[in-house]
Protein backbone atom coordinates (compact mmCIF):
# COMPACT_ATOMS: atom_id res chain seq x y z
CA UNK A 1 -21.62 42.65 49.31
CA UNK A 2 -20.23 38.99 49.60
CA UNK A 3 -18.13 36.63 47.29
CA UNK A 4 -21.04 34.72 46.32
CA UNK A 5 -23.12 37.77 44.74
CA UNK A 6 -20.87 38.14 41.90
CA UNK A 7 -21.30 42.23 42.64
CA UNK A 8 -24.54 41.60 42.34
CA UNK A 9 -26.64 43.67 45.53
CA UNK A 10 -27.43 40.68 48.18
CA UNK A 11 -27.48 42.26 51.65
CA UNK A 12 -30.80 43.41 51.20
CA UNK A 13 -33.58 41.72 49.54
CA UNK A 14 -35.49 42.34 46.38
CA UNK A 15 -38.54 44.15 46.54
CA UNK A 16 -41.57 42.15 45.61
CA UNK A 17 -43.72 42.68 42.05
CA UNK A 18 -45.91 41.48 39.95
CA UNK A 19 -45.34 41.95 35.89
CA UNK A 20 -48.43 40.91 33.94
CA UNK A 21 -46.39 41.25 30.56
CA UNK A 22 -44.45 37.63 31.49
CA UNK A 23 -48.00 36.02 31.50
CA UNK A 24 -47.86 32.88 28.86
CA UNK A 25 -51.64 34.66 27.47
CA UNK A 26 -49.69 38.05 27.35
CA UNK A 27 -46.83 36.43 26.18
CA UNK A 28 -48.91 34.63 23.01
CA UNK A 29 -50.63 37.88 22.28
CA UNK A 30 -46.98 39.58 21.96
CA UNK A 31 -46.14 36.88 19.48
CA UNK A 32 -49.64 36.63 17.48
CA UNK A 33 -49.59 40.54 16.84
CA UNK A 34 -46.35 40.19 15.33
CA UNK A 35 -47.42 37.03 13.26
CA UNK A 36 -45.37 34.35 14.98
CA UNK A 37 -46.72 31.20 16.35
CA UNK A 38 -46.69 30.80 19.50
CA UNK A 39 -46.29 27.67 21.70
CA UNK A 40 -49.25 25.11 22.11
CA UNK A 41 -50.44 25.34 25.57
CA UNK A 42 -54.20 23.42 25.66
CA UNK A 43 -52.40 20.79 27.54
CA UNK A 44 -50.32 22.21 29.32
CA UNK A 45 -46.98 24.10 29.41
CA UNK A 46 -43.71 23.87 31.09
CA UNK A 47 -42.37 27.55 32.66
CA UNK A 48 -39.60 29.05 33.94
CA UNK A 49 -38.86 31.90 35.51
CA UNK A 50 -34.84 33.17 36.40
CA UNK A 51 -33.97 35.37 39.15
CA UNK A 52 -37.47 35.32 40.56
CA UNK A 53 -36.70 37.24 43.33
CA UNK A 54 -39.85 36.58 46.42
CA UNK A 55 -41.61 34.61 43.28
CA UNK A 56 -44.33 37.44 43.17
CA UNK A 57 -44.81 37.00 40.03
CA UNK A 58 -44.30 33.40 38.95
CA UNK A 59 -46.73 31.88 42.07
CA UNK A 60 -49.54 34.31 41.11
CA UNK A 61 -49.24 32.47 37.13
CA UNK A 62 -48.88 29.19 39.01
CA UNK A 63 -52.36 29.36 40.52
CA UNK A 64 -53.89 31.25 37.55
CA UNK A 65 -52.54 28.08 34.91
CA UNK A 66 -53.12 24.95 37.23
CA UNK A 67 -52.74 23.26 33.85
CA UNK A 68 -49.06 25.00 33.76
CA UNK A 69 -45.50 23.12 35.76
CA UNK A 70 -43.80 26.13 36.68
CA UNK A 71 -40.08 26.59 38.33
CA UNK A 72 -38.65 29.32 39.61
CA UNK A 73 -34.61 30.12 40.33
CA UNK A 74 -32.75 32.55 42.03
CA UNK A 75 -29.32 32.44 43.39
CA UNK A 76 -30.48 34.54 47.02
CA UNK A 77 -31.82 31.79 49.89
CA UNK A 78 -33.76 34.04 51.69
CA UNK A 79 -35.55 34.93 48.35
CA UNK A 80 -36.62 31.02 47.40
CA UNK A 81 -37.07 30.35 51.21
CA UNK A 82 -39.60 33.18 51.68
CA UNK A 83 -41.19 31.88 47.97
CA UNK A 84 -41.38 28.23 49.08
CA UNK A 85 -42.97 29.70 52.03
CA UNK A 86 -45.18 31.79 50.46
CA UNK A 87 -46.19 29.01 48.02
CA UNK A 88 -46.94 26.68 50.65
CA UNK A 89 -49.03 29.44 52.68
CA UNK A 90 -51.30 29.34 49.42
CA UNK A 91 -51.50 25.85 48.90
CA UNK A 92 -49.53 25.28 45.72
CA UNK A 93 -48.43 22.27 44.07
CA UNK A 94 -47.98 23.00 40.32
CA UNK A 95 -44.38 25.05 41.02
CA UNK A 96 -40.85 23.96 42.29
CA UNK A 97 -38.47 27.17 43.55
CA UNK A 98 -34.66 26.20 43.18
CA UNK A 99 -31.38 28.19 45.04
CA UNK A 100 -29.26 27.64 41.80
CA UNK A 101 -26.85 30.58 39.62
CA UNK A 102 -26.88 30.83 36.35
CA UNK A 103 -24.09 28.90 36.07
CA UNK A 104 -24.94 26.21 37.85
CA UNK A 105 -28.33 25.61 35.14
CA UNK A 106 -25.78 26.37 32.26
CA UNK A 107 -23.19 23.90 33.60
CA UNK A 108 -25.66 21.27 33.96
CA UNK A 109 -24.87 20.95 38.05
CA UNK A 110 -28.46 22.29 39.05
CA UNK A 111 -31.53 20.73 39.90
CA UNK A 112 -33.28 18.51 37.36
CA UNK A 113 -35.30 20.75 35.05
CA UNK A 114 -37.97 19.74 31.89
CA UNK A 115 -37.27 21.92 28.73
CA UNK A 116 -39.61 25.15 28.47
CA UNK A 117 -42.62 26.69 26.14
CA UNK A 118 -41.42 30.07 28.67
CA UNK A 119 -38.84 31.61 29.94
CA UNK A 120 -38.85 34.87 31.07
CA UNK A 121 -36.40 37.46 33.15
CA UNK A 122 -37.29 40.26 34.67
CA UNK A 123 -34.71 42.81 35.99
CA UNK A 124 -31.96 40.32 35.54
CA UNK A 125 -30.57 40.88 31.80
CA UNK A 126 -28.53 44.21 32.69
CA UNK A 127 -27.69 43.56 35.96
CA UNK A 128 -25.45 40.47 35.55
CA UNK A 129 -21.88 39.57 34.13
CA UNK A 130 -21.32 39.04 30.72
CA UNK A 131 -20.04 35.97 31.83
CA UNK A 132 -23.32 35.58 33.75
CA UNK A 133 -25.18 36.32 30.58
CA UNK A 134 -23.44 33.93 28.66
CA UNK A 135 -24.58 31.35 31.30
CA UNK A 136 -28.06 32.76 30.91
CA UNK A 137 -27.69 32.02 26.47
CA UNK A 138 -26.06 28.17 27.44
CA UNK A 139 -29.45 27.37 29.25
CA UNK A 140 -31.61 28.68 27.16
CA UNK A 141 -30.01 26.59 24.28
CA UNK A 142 -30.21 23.82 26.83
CA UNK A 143 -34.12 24.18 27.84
CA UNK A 144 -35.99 26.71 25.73
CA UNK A 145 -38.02 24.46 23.26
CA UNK A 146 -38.15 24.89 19.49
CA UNK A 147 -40.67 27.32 19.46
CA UNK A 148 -40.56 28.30 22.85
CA UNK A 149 -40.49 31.80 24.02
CA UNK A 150 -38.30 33.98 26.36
CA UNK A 151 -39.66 37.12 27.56
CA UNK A 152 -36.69 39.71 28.78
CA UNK A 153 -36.41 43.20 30.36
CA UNK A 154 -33.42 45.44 30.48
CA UNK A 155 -32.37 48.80 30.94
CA UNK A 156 -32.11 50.06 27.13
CA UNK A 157 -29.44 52.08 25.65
CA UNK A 158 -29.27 54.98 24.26
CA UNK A 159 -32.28 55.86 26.50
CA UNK A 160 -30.40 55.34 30.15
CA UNK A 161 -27.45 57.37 28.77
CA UNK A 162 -28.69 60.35 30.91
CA UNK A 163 -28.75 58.30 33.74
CA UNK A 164 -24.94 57.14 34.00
CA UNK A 165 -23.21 59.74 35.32
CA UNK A 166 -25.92 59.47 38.51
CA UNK A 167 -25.32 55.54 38.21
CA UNK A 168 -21.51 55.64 38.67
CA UNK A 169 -21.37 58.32 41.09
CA UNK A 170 -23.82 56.18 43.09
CA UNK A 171 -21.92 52.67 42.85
CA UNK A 172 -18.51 54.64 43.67
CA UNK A 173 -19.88 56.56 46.62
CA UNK A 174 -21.42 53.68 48.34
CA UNK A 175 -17.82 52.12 48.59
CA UNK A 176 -16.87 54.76 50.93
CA UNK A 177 -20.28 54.13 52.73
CA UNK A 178 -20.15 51.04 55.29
CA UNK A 179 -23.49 50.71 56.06
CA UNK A 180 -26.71 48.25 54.25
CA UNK A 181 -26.83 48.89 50.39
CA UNK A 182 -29.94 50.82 50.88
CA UNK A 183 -28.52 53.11 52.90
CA UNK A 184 -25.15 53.65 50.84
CA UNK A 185 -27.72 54.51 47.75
CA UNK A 186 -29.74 57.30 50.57
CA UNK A 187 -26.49 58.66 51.53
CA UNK A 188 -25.22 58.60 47.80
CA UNK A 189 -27.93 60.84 46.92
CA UNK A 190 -27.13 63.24 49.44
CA UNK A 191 -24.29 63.65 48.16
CA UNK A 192 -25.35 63.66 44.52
CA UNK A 193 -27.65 66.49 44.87
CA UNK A 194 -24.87 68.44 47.10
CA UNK A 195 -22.89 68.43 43.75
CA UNK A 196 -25.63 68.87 41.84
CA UNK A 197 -26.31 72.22 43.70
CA UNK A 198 -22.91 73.01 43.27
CA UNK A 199 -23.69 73.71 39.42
CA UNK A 200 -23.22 69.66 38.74
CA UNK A 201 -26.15 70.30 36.61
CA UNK A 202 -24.91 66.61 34.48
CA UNK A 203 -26.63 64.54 37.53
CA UNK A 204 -29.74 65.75 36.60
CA UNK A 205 -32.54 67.75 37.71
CA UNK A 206 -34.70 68.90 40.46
CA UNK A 207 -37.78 67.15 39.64
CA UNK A 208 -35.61 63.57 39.08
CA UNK A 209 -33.86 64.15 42.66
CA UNK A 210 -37.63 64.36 43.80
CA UNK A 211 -38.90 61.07 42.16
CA UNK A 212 -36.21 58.96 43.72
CA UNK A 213 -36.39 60.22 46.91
CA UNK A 214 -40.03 60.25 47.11
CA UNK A 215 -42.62 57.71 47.91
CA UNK A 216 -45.37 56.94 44.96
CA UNK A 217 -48.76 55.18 44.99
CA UNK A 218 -47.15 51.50 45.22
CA UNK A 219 -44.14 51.63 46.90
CA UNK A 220 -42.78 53.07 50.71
CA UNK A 221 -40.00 55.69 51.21
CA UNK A 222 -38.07 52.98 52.62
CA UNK A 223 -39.21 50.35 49.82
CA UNK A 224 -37.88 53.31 47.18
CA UNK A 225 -34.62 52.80 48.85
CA UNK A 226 -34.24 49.32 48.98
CA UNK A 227 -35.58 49.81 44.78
CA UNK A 228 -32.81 52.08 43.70
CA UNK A 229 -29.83 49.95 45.48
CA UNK A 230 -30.83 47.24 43.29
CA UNK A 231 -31.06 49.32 40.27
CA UNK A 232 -27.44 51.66 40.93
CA UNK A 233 -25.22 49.38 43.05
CA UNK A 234 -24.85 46.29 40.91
CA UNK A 235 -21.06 45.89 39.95
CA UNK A 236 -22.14 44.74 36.37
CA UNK A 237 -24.82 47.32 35.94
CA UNK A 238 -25.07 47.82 32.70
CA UNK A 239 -27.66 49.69 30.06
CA UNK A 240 -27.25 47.73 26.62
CA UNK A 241 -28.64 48.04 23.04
CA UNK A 242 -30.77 45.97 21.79
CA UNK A 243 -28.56 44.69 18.53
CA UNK A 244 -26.21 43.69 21.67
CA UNK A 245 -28.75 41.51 23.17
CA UNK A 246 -29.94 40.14 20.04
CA UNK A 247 -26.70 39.17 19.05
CA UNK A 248 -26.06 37.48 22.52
CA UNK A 249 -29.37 35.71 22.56
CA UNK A 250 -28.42 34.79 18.99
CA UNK A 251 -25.90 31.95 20.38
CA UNK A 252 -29.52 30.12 21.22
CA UNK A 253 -30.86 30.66 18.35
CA UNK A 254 -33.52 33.05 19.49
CA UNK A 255 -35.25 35.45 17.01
CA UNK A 256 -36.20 38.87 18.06
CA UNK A 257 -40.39 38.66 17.95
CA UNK A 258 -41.82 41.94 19.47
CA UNK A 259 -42.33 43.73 22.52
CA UNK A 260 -44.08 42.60 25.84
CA UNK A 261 -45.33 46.18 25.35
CA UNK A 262 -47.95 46.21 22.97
CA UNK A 263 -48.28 49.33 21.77
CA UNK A 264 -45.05 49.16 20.44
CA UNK A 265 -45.33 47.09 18.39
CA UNK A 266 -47.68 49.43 15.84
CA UNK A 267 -45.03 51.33 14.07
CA UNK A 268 -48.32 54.44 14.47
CA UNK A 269 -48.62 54.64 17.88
CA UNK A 270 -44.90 54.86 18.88
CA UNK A 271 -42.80 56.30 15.27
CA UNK A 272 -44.15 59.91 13.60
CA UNK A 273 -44.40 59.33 10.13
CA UNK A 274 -40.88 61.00 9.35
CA UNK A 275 -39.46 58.38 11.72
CA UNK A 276 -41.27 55.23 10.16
CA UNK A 277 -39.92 56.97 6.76
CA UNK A 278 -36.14 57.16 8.14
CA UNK A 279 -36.42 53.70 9.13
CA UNK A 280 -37.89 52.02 5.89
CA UNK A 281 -34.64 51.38 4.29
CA UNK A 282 -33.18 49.81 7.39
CA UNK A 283 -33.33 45.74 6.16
CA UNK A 284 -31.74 44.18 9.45
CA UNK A 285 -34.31 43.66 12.12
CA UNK A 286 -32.25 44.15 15.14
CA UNK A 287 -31.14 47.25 13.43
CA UNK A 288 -33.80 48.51 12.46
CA UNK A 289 -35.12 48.25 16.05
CA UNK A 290 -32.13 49.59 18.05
CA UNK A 291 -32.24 52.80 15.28
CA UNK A 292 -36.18 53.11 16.20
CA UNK A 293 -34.36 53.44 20.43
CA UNK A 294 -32.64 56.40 19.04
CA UNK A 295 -35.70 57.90 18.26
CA UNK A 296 -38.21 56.65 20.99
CA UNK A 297 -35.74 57.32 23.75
CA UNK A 298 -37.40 54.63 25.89
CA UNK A 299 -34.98 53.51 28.77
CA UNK A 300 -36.53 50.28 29.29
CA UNK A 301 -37.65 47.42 26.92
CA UNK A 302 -39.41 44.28 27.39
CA UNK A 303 -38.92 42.10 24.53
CA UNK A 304 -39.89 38.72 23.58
CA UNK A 305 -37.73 36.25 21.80
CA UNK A 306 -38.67 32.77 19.97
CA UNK A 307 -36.50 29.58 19.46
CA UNK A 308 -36.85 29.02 15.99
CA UNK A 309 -39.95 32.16 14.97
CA UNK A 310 -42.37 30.38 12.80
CA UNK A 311 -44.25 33.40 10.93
CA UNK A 312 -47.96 32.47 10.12
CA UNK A 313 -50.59 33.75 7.26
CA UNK A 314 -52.25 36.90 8.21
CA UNK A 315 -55.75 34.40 7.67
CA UNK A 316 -54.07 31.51 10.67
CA UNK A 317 -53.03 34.51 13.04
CA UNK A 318 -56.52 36.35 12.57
CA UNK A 319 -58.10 32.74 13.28
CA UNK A 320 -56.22 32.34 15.98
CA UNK A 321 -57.02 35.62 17.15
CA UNK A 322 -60.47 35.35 17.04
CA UNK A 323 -60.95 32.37 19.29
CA UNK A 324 -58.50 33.80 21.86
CA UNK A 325 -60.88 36.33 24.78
CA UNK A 326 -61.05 39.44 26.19
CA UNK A 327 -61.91 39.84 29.43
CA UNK A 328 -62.43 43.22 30.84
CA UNK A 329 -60.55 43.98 34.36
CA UNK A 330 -61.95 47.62 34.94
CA UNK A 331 -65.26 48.94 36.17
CA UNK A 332 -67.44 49.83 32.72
CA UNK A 333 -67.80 53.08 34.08
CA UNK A 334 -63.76 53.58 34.27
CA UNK A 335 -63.48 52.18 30.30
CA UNK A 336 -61.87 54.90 28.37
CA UNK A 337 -61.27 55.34 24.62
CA UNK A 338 -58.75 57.85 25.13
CA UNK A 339 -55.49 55.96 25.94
CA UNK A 340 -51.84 56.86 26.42
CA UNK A 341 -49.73 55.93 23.62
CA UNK A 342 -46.08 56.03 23.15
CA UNK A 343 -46.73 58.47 20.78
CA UNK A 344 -48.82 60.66 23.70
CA UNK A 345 -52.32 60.03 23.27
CA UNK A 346 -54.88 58.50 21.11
CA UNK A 347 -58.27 58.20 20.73
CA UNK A 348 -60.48 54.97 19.69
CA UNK A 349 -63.36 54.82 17.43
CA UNK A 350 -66.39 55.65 20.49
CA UNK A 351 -69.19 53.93 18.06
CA UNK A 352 -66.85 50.74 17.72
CA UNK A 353 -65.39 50.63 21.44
CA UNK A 354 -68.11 51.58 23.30
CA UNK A 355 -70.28 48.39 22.54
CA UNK A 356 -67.15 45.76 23.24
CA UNK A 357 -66.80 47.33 26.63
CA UNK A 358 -70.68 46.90 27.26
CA UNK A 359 -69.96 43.08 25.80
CA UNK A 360 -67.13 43.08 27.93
CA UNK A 361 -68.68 44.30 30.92
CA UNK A 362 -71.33 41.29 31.01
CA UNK A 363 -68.52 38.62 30.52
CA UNK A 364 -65.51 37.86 28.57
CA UNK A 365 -66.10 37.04 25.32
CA UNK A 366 -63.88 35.63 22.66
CA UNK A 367 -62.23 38.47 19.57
CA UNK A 368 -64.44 36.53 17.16
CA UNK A 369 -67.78 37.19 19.40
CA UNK A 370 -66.67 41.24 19.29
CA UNK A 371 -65.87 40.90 15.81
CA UNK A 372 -69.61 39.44 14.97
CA UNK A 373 -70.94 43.02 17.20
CA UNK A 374 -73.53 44.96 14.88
CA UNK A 375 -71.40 48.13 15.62
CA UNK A 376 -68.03 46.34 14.76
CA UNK A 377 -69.54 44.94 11.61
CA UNK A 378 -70.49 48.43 10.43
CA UNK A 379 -67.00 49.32 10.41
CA UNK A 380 -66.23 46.85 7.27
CA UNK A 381 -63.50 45.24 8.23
CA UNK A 382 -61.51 48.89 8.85
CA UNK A 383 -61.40 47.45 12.65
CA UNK A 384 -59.12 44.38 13.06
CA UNK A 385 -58.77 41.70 15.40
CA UNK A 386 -54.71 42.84 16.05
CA UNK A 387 -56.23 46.51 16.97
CA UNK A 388 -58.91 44.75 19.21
CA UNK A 389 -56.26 42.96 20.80
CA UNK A 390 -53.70 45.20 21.28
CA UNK A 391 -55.53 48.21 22.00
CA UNK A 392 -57.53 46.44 25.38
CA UNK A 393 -54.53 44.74 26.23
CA UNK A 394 -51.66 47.61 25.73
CA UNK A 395 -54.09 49.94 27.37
CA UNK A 396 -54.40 47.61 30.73
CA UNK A 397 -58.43 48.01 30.82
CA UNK A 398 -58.42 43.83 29.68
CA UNK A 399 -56.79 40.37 29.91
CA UNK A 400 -55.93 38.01 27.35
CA UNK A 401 -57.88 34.60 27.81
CA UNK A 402 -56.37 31.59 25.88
CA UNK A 403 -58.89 29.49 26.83
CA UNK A 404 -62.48 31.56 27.10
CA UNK A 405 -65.32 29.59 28.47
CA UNK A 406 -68.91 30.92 28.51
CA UNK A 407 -69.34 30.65 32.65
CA UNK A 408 -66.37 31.66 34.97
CA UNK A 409 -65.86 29.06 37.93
CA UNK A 410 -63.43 30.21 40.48
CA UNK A 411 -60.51 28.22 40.74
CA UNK A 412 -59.49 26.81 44.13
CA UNK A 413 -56.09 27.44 43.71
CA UNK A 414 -56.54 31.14 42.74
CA UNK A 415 -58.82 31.64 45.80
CA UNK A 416 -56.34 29.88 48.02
CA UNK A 417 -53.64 32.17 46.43
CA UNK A 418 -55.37 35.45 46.92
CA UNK A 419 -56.84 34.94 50.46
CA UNK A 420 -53.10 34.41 51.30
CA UNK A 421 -52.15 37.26 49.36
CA UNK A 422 -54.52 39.53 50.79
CA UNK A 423 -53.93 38.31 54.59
CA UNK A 424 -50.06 39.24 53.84
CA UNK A 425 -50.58 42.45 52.73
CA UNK A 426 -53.31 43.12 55.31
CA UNK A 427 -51.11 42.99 57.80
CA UNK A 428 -47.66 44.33 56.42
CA UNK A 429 -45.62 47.47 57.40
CA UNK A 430 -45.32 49.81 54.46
CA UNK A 431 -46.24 47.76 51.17
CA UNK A 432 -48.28 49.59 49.13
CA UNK A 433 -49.75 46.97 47.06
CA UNK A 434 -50.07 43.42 45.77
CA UNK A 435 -51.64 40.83 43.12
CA UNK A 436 -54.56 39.07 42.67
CA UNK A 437 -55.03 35.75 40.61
CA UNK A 438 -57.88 35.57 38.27
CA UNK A 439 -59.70 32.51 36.85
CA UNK A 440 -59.86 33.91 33.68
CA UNK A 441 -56.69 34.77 31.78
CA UNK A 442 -54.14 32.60 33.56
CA UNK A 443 -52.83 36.45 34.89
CA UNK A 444 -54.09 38.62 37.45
CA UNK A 445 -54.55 42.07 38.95
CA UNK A 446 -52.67 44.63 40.88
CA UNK A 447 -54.50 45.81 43.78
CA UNK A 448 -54.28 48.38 46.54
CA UNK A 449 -54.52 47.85 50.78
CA UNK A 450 -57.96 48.80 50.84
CA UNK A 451 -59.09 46.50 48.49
CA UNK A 452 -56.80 43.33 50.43
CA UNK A 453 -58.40 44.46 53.20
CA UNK A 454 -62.28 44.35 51.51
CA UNK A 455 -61.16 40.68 50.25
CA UNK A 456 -59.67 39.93 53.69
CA UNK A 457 -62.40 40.84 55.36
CA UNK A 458 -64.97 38.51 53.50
CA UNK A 459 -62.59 35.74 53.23
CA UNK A 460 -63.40 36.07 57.24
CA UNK A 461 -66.99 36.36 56.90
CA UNK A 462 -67.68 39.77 57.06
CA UNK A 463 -70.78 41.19 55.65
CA UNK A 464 -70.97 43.45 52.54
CA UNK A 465 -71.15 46.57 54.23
CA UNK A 466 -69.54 49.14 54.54
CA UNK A 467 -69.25 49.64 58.18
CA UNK A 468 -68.65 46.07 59.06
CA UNK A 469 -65.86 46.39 56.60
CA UNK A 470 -64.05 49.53 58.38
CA UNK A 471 -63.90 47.87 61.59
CA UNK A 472 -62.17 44.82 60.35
CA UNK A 473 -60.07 47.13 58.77
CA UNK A 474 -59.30 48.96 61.75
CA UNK A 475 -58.21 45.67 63.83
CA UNK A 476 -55.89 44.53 60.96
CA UNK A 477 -54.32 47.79 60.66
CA UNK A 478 -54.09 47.74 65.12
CA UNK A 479 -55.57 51.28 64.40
CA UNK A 480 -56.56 52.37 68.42
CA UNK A 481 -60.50 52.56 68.90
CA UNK A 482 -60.12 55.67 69.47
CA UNK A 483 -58.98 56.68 65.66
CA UNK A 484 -59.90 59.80 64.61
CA UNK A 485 -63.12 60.78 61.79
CA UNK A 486 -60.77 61.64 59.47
CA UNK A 487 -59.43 58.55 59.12
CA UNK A 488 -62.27 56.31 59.87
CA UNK A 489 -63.97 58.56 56.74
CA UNK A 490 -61.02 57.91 54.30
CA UNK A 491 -61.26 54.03 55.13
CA UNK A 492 -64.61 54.38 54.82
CA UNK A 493 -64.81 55.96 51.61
CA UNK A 494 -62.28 53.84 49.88
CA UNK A 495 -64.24 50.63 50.91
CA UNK A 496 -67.27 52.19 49.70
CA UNK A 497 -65.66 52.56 45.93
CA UNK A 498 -63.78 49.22 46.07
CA UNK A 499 -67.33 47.23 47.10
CA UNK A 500 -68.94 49.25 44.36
CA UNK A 501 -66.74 48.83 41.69
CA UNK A 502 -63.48 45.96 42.45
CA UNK A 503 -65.66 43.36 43.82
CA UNK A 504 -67.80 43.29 40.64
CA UNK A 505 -64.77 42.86 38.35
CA UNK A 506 -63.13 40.33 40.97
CA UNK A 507 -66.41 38.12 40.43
CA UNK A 508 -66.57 38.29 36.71
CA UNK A 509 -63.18 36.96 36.86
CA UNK A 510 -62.83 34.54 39.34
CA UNK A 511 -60.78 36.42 41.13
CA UNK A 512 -62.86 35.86 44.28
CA UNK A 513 -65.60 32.99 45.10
């Protein structure tokens, strides 16, 4: 690691991501559940993402919100060269990406940047200085409007405290490793699971040594790698409570306003009644939520913090509630009522959810529209806009839409966006997955290499069939002609479920012209 990194890992880039939960849509939900006003945004908003790594995440917002000025930072060149590529590639104009620290924004000696309705950090927060972290509080006092919003995740005490022994073994072993980061964390665990072998039963478990070696659904052996040397082999890595952060955000004046995940935010779904009991007496909000840690155990949070929280009548949040949309982003068929819960699992009302995902599945509709359902009426009033919300959003099966129109026109800039999105990923070496824009929602959608390669293949002009499809597939992935059944069939088969059931959702949301 250089001088310049601050101990942070730089020889090795960051993996890229997309997190829907720093969406400004997702964003206002967070703060409308919790009955705090959110930012203005019909004309417009000014953005801000810090440590944006590749700029995954921020250029797929930047085409969804061509109404939105977005800028990006990070202090790695290769990361803002490859996103200033990247942006380019899809035609962008609505976002600037700057090579700055964090104290270079605090200290007033970076670029020239507006003041902010967002700011949001993702996997930044825990992995910096303190000093850096004071840097990150000056700005925000700086360029965070009154009533603006900062969205930030960190690794969450006490829930990592299992983790830490494996942690600092890691970061200490890789010093006697001179090779790339991501091979000082493979080697690391090699020798972490030797010990814990030896009875060093403190490092963890068979199972966990399984899960980071392995490979999952989105991400490469090698990508896994390149993961866990930027989570274990910062020099500042460090789990913190959430009073700590609140207290350090504080300096801004930033009020603690809910989580980026929804569901828990309803005391139901993620305390047992003895818990919510316990807590009652608890009068100190940033108390009362680190205490609620101790009994969640969750080792990662994703809150959401307002310059000066406004709180609203329960009648101004439920109208503006009811004008805000749904928009469903799975197949109708795939629409479940039994969801996973902090808690484990729950189950929605059938008779009430069953007719807003038929609603859903023609177009999206505004809260107020699913409110006015026969079925939903029935219920008298015992099913509120805040459950509507939260339960299709927390449960990933719809978008937030702060704007809902009645007819969905593709937006050139998300279409420019995902044909480059899908040609990238077409054509990569081990990446797993990637993100779609969608016109509706200002967010977008995670999808798989089968289904870049269905989009990539009619962005070229290939019919809707399935056979056309494979062979296309085949030349982007250089598979010989001679492939075998086996995997012509699984290619097959995949395209088949992705032209029956992701190309429908992609048009209902703009996601593809």
């Amino acid at each position: 690691m250089s001088d310049w990194s601050a101990g942070y890992v730089s020889d090795i880039e960051y993996l890229p991501g997309f997190y829907r939960e720093q969406g400004p849509a997702h964003l206002t939900l967070s703060c409308l559940i919790n009955g705090i006003a959110p930012p203005a945004t019909a004309n417009g908003f000014d953005y801000c993402e810090l440590g944006c790594g590749h700029g995954t995440t921020v250029a797929l917002f930047a085409a969804a919100n061509p109404k939105g000025r977005f800028h990006a930072v990070d202090f790695h060149p290769a990361h803002i060269a490859r996103a200033r590529d990247a942006a380019a590639e899809a035609g962008l104009t609505n976002i600037a990406f700057h090579e700055a620290s964090f104290a270079d924004l605090a200290d007033g000696t970076g670029p020239e940047l507006p003041e902010f309705d967002f700011v949001t950090l993702h996997g930044v927060y825990s992995w910096v200085s303190p000093m850096n972290r004071g840097a990150i509080a000056r700005f925000l006092s700086k360029k965070l409007k009154p009533g603006g919003i900062v969205y930030v995740s960190y690794n969450a005490q006490p829930g990592w405290t299992p983790m830490m022994p494996l942690q600092r073994l890691l970061y200490e072993y890789s010093g006697l490793v001179h090779e790339r980061s991501d091979r000082q964390v493979k080697a690391g665990l090699d020798f972490a699971e030797s010990l814990f072998k030896a009875g060093a039963k403190i490092l963890g478990d068979e199972a966990m040594f399984a899960k980071l070696r392995g490979e999952s659904k989105t991400q490469s052996a090698t990508d896994q790698s390149v993961y866990l040397a930027h989570e274990y082999l910062n020099g500042s890595w460090h789990p913190l409570y959430h009073v700590d952060v609140a207290r350090e955000l504080g300096e801004a004046k930033l009020t603690y306003a809910g989580s980026a995940t929804l569901f828990e935010n309803y005391p139901e779904l993620a305390l047992t009644a003895e818990q919510r009991t316990a807590l009652d007496g608890i009068g100190v909000p940033s108390l009362r939520e680190t205490f609620k840690d101790y009994c969640v155990g969750r080792p990662f949070r994703r809150d959401v913090f307002v310059r000066g929280a406004r709180r609203i009548s329960v009648a101004k949040r439920d109208a503006l509630l009811a004008d805000m949309g749904m928009a469903l982003i799975v197949p109708r068929a795939d629409a479940r009522t039994t969801i996973q819960v902090p808690l484990g699992e729950a189950t929605l009302e059938a008779k009430h959810y069953e007719p807003i995902f038929d609603a859903l599945a023609e177009r999206p509709r505004r809260i107020g529209e699913l409110m006015e359902l026969p079925e939903v009426r029935r219920a008298g009033g015992k099913l509120s806009a805040v459950e509507i919300a939260g339960m299709l959003t927390g449960s990933a099966q719809a978008l937030p839409v702060l704007e809902p129109a009645d007819r969905v026109t593709p937006l050139p800039s998300v279409l420019a966006h995902n044909r480059s999105a899908a040609a990238e990923l077409a054509t990569s070496e081990g990446r797993k997955s990637s993100a779609f824009a969608a016109s509706v929602g200002g967010a977008g959608l995670h999808v798989s290499v089968v289904e870049a390669l269905l989009y990539d293949g009619l962005c070229e002009g290939v019919p809707e069939q399935v056979d056309a499809l494979v062979v296309h597939a085949m030349k982007r992935l250089s598979a010989p002609e001679n492939a075998d059944d086996a995997s012509r069939n699984a290619i097959a088969e995949s395209m088949g479920w992705c032209l029956r059931n992701s190309l429908p959702v992609w048009r209902k949301l703009g996601v593809i012209g």
